[in-house]
N, C-alpha and C. Protein backbone atom coordinates (compact mmCIF):
# COMPACT_ATOMS: atom_id res chain seq x y z
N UNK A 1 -51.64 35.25 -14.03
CA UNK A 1 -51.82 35.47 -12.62
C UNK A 1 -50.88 36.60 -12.19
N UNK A 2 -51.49 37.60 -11.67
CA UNK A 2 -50.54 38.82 -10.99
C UNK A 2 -49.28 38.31 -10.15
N UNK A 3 -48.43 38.73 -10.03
CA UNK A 3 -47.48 38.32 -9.14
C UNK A 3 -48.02 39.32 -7.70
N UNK A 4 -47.57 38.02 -6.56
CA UNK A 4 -48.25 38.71 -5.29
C UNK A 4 -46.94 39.32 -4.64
N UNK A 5 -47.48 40.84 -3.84
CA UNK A 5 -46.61 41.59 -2.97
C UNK A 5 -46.89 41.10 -1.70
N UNK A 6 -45.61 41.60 -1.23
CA UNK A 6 -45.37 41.10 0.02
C UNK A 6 -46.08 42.44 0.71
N UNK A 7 -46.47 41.54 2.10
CA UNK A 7 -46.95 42.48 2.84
C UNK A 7 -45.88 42.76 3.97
N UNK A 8 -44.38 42.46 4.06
CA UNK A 8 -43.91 42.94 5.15
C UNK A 8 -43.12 44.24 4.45
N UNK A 9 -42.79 44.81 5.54
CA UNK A 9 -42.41 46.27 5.49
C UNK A 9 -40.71 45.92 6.02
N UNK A 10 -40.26 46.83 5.17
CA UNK A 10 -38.95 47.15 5.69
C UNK A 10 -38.28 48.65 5.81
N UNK A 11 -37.76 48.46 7.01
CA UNK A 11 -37.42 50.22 7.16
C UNK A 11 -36.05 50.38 6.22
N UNK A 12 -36.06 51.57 6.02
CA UNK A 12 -34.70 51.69 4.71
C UNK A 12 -34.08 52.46 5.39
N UNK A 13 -32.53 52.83 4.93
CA UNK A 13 -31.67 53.42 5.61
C UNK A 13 -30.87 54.33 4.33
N UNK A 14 -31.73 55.67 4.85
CA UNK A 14 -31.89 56.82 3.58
C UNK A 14 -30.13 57.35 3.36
N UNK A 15 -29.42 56.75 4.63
CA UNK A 15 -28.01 58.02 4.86
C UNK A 15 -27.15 57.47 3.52
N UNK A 16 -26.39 58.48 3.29
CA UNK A 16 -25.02 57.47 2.68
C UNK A 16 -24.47 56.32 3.40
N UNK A 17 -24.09 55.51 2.78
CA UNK A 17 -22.88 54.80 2.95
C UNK A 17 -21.36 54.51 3.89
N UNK A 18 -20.81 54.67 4.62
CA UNK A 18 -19.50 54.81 4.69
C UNK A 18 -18.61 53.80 4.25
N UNK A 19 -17.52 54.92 4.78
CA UNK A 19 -16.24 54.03 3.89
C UNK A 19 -16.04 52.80 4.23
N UNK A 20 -15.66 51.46 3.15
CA UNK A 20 -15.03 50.56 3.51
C UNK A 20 -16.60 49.49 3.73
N UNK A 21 -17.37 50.46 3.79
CA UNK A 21 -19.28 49.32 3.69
C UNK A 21 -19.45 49.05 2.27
N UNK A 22 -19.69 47.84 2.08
CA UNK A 22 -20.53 47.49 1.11
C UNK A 22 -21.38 48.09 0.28
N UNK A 23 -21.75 48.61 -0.92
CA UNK A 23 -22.71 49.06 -1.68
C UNK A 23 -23.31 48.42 -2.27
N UNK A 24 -24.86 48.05 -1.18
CA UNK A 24 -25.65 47.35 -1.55
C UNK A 24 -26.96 47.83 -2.72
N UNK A 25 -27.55 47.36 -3.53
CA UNK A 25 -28.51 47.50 -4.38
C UNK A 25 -29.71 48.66 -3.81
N UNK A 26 -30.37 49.68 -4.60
CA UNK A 26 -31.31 50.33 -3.77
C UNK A 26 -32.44 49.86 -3.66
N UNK A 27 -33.52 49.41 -2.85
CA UNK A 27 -34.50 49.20 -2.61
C UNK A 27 -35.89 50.10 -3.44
N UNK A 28 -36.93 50.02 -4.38
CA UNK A 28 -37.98 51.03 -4.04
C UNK A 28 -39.10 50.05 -3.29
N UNK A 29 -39.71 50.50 -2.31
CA UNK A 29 -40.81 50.29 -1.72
C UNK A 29 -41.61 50.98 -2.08
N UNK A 30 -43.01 50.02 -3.33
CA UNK A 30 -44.02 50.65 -3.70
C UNK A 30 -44.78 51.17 -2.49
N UNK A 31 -44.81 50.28 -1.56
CA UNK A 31 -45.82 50.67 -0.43
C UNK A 31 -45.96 52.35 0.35
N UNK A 32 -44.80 52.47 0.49
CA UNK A 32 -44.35 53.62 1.16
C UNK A 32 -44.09 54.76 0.52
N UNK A 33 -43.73 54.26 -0.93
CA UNK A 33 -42.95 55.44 -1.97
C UNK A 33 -42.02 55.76 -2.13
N UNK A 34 -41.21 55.28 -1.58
CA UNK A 34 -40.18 55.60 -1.24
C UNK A 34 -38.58 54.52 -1.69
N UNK A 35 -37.36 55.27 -1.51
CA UNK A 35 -36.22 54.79 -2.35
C UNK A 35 -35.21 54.49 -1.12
N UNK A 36 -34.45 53.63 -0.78
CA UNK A 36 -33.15 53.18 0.17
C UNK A 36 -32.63 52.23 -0.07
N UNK A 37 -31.92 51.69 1.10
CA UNK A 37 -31.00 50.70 1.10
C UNK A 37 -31.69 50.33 2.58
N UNK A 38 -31.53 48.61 1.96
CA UNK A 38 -32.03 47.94 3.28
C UNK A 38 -30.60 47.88 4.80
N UNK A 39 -31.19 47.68 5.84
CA UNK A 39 -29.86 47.56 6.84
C UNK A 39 -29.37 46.82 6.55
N UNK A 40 -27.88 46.53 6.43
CA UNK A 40 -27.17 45.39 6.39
C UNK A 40 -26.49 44.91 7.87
N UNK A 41 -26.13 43.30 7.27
CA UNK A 41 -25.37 42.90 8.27
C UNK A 41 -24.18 43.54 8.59
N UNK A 42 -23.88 43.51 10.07
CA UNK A 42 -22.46 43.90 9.83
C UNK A 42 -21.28 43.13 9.78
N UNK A 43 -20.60 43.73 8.91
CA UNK A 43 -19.70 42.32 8.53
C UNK A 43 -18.16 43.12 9.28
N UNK A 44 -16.92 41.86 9.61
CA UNK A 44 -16.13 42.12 10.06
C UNK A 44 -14.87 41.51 9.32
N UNK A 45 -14.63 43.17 9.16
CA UNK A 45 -12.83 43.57 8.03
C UNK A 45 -11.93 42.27 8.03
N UNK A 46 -11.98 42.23 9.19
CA UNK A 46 -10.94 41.47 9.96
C UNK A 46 -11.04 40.17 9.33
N UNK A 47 -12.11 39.30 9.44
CA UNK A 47 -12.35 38.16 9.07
C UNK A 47 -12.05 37.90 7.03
N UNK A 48 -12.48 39.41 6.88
CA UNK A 48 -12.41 39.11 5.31
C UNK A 48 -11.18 39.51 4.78
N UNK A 49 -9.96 39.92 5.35
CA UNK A 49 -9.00 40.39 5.09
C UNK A 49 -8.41 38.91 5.41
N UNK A 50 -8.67 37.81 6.43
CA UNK A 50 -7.89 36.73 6.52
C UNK A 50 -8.36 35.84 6.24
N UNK A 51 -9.91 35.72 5.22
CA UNK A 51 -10.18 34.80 3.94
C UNK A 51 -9.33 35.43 3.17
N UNK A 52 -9.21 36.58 2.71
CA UNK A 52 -8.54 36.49 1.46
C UNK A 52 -6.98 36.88 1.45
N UNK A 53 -6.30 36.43 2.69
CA UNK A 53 -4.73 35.88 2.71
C UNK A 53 -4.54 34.63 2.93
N UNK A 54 -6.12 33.39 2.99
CA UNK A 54 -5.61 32.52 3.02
C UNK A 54 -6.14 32.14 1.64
N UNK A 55 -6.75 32.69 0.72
CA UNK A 55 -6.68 32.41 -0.55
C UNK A 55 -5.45 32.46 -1.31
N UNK A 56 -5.33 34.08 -0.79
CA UNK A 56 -3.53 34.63 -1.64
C UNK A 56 -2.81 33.20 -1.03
N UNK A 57 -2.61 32.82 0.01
CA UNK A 57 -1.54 31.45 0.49
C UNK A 57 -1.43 30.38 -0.58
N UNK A 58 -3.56 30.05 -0.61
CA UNK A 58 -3.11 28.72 -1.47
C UNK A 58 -2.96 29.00 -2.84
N UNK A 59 -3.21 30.25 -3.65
CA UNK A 59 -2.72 30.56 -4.70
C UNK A 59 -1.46 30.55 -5.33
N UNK A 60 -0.48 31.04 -4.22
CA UNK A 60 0.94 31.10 -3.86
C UNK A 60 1.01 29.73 -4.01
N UNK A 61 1.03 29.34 -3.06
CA UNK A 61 1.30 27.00 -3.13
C UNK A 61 0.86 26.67 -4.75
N UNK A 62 -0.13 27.00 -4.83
CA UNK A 62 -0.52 26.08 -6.80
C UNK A 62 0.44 26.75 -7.99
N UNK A 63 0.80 28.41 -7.59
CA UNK A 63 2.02 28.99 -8.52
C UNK A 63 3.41 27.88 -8.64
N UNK A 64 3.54 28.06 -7.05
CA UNK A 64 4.93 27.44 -7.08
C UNK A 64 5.00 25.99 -7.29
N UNK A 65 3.62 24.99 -7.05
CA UNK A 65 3.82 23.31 -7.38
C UNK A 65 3.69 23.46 -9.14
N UNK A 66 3.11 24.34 -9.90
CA UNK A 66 3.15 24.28 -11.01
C UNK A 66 4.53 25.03 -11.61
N UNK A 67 5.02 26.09 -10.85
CA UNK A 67 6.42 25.78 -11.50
C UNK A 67 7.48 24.90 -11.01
N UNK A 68 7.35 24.12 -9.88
CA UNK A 68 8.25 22.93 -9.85
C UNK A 68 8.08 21.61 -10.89
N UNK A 69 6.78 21.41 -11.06
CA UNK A 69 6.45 20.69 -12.13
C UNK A 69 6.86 20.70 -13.62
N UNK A 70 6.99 21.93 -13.72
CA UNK A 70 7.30 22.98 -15.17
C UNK A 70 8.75 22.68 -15.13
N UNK A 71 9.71 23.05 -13.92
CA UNK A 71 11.16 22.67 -13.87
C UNK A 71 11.40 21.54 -14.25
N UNK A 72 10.61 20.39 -13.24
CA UNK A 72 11.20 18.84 -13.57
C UNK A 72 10.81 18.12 -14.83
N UNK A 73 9.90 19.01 -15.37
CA UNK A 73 9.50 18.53 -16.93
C UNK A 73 10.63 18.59 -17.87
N UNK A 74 10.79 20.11 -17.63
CA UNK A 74 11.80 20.45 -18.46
C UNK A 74 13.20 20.42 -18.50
N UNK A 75 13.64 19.56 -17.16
CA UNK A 75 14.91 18.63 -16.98
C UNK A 75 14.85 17.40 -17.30
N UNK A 76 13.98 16.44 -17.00
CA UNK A 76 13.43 15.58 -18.06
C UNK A 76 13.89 15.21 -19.54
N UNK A 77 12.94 16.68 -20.07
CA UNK A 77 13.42 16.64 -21.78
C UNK A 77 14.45 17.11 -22.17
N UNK A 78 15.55 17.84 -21.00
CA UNK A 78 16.95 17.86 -21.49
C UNK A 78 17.75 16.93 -21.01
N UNK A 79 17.49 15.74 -19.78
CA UNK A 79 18.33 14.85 -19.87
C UNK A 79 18.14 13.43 -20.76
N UNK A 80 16.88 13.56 -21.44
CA UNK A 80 16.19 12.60 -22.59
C UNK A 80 17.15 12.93 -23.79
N UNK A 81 17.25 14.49 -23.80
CA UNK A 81 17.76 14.92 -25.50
C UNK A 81 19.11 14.70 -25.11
N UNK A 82 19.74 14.95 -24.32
CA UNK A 82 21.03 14.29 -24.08
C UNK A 82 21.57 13.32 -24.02
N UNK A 83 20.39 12.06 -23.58
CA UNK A 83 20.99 10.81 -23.82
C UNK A 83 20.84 10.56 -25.32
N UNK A 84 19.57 11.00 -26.18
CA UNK A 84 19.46 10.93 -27.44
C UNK A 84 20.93 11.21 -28.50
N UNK A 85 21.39 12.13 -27.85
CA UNK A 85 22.79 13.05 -28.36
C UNK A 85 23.69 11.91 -28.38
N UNK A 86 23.70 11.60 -27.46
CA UNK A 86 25.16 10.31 -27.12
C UNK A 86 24.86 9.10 -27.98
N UNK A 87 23.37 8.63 -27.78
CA UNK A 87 23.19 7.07 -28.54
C UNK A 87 23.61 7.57 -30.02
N UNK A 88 22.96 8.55 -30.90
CA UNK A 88 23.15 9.32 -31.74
C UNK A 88 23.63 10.25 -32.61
N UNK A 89 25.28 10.16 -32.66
CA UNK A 89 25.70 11.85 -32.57
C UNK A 89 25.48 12.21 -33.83
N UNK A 90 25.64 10.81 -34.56
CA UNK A 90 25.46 11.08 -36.54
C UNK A 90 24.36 11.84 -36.55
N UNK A 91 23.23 11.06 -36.29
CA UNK A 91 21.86 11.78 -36.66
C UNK A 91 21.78 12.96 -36.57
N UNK A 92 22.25 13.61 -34.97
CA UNK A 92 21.88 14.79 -34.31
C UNK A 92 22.82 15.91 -35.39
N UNK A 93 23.81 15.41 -35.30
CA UNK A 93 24.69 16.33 -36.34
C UNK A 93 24.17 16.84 -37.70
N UNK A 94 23.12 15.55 -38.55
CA UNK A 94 22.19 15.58 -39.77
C UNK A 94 21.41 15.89 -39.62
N UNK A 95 20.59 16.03 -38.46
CA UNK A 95 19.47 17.05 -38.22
C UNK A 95 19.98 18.48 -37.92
N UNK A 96 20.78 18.89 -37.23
CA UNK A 96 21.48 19.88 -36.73
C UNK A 96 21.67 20.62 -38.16
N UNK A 97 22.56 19.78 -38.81
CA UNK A 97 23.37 20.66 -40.71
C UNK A 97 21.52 20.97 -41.15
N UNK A 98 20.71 19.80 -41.22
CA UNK A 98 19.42 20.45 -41.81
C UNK A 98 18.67 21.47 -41.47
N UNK A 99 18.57 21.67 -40.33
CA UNK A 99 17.73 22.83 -39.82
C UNK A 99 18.61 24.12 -39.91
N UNK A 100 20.13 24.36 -39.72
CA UNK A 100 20.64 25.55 -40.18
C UNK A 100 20.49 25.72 -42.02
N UNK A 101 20.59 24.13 -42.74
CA UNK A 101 20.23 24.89 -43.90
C UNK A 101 19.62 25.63 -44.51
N UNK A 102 18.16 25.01 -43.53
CA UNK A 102 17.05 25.09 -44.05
C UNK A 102 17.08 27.08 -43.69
N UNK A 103 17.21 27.22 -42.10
CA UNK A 103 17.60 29.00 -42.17
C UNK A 103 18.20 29.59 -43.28
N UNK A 104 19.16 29.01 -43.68
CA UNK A 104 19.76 30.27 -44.59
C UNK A 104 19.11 30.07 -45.81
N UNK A 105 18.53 28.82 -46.34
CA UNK A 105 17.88 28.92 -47.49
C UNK A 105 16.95 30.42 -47.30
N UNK A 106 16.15 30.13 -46.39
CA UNK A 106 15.26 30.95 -45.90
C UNK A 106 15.57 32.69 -45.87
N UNK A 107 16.40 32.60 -45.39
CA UNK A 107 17.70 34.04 -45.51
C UNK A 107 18.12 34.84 -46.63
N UNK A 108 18.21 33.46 -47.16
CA UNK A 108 18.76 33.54 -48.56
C UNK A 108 17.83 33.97 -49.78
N UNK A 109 16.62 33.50 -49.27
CA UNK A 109 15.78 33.90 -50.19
C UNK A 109 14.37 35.24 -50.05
N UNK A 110 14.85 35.44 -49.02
CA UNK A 110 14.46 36.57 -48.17
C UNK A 110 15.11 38.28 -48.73
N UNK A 111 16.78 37.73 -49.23
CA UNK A 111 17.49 38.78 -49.55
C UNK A 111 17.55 38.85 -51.20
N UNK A 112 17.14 37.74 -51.82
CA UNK A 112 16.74 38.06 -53.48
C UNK A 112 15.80 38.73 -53.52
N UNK A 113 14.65 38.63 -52.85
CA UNK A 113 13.50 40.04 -52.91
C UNK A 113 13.78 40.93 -53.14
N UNK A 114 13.51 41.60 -54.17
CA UNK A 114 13.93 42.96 -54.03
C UNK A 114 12.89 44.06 -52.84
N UNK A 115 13.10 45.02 -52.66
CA UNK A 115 12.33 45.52 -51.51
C UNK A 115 11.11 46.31 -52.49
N UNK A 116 10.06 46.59 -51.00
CA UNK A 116 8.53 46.62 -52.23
C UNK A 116 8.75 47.97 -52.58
N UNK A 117 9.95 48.73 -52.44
CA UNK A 117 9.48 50.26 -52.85
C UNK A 117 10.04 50.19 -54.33
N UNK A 118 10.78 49.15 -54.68
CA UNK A 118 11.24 48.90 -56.00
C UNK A 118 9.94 48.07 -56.67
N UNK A 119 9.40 47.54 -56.56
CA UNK A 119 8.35 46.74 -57.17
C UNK A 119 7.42 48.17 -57.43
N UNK A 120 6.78 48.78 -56.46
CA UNK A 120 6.11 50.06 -56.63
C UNK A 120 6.66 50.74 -57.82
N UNK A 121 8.31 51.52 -57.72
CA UNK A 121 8.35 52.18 -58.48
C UNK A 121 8.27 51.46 -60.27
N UNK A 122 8.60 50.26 -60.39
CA UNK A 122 8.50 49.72 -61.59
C UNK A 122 7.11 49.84 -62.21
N UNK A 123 6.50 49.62 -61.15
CA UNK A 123 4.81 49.46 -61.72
C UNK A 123 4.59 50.92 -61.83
N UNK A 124 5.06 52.08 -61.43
CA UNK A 124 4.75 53.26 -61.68
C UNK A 124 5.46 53.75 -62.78
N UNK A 125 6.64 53.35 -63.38
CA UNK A 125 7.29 53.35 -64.19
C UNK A 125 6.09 52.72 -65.16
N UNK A 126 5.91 52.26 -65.05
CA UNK A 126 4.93 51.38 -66.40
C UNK A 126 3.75 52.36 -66.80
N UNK A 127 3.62 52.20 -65.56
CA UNK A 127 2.27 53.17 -65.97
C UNK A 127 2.89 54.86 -66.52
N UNK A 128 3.45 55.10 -66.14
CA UNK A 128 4.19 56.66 -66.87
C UNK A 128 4.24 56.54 -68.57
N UNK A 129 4.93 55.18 -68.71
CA UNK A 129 4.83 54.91 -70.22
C UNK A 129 4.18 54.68 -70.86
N UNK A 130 2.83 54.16 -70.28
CA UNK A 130 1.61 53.74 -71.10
C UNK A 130 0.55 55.56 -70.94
N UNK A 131 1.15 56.23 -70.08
CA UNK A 131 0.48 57.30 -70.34
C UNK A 131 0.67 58.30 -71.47
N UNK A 132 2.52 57.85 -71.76
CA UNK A 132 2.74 58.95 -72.10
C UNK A 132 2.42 57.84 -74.10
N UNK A 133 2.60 56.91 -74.31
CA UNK A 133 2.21 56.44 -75.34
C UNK A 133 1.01 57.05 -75.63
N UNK A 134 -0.10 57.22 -74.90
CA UNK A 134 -1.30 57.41 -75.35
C UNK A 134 -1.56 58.83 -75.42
N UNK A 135 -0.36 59.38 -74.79
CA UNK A 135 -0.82 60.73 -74.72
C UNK A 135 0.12 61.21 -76.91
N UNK A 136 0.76 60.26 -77.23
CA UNK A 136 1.59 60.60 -78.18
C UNK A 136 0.03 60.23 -79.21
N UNK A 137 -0.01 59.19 -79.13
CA UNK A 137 -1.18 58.93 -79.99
C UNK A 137 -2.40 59.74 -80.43
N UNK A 138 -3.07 60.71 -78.99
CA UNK A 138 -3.65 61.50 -79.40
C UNK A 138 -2.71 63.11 -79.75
């Protein structure tokens, strides 16, 4: 089934634009032949400049209740780890010695590596000798 056209007409508004208007979609009207922009409403600055400072407001309010939330969380888990500290000091101290060990193991074995421009040159070293063997051979 064809899709049906409308039979109302709309006048278009051929001019540019001005500043600070909306850029609405262009219109073609098969009927007429023709290419525009339909009239728009007119809309007022004013009103949309103080929707969107009372957005910026409540945006502002949900920043700051989520970093008060974020604060008292995280006073929370330092006055938790502090009482932990006190019931605990052995433990904390044996966890404490473990986790620096565990760094310098880490450190430690970080600095036996030798660095890769030495690994490179060995393997190029190798290969120099297996060239020059074969080059003796022939």
């Amino acid at each position: 089934m064809p899709p049906r056209k409308s039979t109302e007409t709309k006048t278009l508004d051929t001019t540019g634009a001005k500043i600070g208007e909306p850029v609405p979609k262009a219109i073609i009207d098969t009927n007429t032949a023709s290419v525009g922009v339909p009239r728009q409403a007119a809309s007022d600055l004013h009103e949309d400049l103080s929707a969107l400072r009372k957005q910026i407001d409540a945006l502002q309010q949900r920043v700051a209740t989520a970093a008060r939330s974020a604060k008292g969380n995280a006073d929370e888990a330092m006055r938790q780890t502090q009482a932990a500290v006190k019931r605990h000091p052995v433990s904390t101290l044996v966890a404490v010695a473990a986790v620096c060990g565990a760094f310098a193991l880490i450190l430690a074995g970080r600095r036996a590596e030798p660095p890769r421009r030495y690994l490179y040159r060995s393997a190029l070293d190798e290969l120099r000798d297996l060239y020059d063997s074969v080059r003796d051979r022939l």
